[in-house]
Protein backbone atom coordinates (compact mmCIF):
# COMPACT_ATOMS: atom_id res chain seq x y z
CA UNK A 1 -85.40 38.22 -22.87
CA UNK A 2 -84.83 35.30 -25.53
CA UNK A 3 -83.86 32.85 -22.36
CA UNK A 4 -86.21 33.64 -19.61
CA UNK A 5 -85.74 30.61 -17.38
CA UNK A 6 -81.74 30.77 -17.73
CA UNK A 7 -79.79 32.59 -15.23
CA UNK A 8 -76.36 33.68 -15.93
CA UNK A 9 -74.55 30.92 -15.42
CA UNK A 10 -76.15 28.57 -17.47
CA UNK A 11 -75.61 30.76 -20.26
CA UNK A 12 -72.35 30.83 -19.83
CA UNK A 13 -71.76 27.40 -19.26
CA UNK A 14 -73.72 26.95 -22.51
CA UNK A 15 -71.05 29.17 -24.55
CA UNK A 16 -68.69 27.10 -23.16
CA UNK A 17 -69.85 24.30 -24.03
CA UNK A 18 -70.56 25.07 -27.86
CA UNK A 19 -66.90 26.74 -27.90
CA UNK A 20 -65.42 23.39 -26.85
CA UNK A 21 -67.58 21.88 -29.57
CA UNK A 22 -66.53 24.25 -32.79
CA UNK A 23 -62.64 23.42 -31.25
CA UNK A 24 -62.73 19.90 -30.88
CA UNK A 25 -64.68 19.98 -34.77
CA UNK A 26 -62.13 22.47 -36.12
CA UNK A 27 -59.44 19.90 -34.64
CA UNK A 28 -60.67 16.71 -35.91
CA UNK A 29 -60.89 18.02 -39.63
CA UNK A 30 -57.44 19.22 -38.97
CA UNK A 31 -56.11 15.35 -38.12
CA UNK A 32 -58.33 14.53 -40.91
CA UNK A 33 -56.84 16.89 -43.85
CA UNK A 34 -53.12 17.52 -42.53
CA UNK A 35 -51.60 14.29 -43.23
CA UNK A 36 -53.17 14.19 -46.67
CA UNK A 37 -51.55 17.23 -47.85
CA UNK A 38 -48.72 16.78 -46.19
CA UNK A 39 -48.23 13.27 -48.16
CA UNK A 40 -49.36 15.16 -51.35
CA UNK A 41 -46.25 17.59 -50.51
CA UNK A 42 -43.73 14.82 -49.18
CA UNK A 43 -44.69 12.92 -52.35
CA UNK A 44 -44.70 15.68 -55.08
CA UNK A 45 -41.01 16.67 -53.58
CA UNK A 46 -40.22 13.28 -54.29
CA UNK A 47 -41.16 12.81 -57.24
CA UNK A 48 -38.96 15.93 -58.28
CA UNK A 49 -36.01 15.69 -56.44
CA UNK A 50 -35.83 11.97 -57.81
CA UNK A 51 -37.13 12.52 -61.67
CA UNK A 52 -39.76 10.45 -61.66
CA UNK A 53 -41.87 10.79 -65.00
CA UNK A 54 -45.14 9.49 -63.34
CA UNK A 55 -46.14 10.94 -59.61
CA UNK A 56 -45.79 7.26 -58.17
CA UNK A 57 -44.98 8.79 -54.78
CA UNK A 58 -47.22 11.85 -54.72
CA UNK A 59 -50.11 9.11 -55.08
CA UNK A 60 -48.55 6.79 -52.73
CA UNK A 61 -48.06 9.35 -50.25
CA UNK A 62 -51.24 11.23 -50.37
CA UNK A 63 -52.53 7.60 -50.11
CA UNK A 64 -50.70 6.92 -46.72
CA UNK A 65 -51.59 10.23 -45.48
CA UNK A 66 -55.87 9.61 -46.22
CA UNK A 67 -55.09 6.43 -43.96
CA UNK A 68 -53.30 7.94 -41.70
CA UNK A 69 -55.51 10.69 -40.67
CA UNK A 70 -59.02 8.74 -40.05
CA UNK A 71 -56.66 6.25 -37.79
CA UNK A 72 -55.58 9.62 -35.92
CA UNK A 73 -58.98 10.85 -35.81
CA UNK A 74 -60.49 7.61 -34.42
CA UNK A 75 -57.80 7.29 -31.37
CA UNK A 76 -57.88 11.13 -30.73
CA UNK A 77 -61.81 11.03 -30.45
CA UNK A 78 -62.17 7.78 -28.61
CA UNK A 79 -59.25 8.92 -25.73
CA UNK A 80 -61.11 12.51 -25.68
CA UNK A 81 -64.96 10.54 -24.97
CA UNK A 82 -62.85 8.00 -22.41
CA UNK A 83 -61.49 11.79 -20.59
CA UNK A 84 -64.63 13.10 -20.64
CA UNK A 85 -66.55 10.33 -19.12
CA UNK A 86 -63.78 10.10 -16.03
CA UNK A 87 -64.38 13.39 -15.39
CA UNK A 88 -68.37 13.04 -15.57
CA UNK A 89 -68.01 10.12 -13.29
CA UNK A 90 -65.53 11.67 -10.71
CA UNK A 91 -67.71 14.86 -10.53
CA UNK A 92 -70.83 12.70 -9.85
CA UNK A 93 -69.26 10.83 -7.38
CA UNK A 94 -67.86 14.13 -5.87
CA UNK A 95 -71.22 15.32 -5.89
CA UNK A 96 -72.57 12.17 -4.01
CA UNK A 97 -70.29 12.25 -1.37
CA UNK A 98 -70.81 15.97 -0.98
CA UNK A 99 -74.44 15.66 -0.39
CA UNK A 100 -74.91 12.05 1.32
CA UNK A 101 -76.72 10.68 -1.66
CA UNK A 102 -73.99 7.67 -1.46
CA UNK A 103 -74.39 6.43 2.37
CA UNK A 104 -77.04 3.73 2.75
């Protein structure tokens, strides 16, 4: 066997883990490219429905939507880490009061 120290459980755990990984990756380059095109869209619509000669507001819009996507990014990721470390922290100190570790 590839894992011989691994039971069951940890493998599983393990898949679980990496799954919630690929999501959470496949998510943030979703915040990342969905506001660009959809500025590139809003923009190019514009720019047609108004007559512009120049794309002013494709570029405009595409321009709002590569700032507006990082700035999504960043407070999605740093609410997700502040989440996870709760939970880390109220399973430890589950844990602790579970076993006696915390009494003095």
């Amino acid at each position: 066997m590839l894992f011989r120290g691994s039971s069951r459980g940890n493998l599983r755990k393990a898949g679980k883990d990496a799954a919630w990984v690929l999501a959470m990756g496949a998510q943030g380059g979703l915040m990342l490219a969905l506001p660009v095109v959809a500025g590139l869209a809003l923009g190019f619509w514009l720019d047609r429905t108004l007559g512009l000669g120049f794309p002013w507001l494709t570029l405009v819009m595409t321009l709002v939507g590569a700032v507006v996507g990082p700035v999504l990014l960043y407070r999605w990721v740093m609410r997700t880490v502040a989440e996870s470390v709760q939970k880390r922290v109220e399973t430890t100190e589950a844990d602790k009061e579970n076993t006696g570790d915390g009494q003095v």
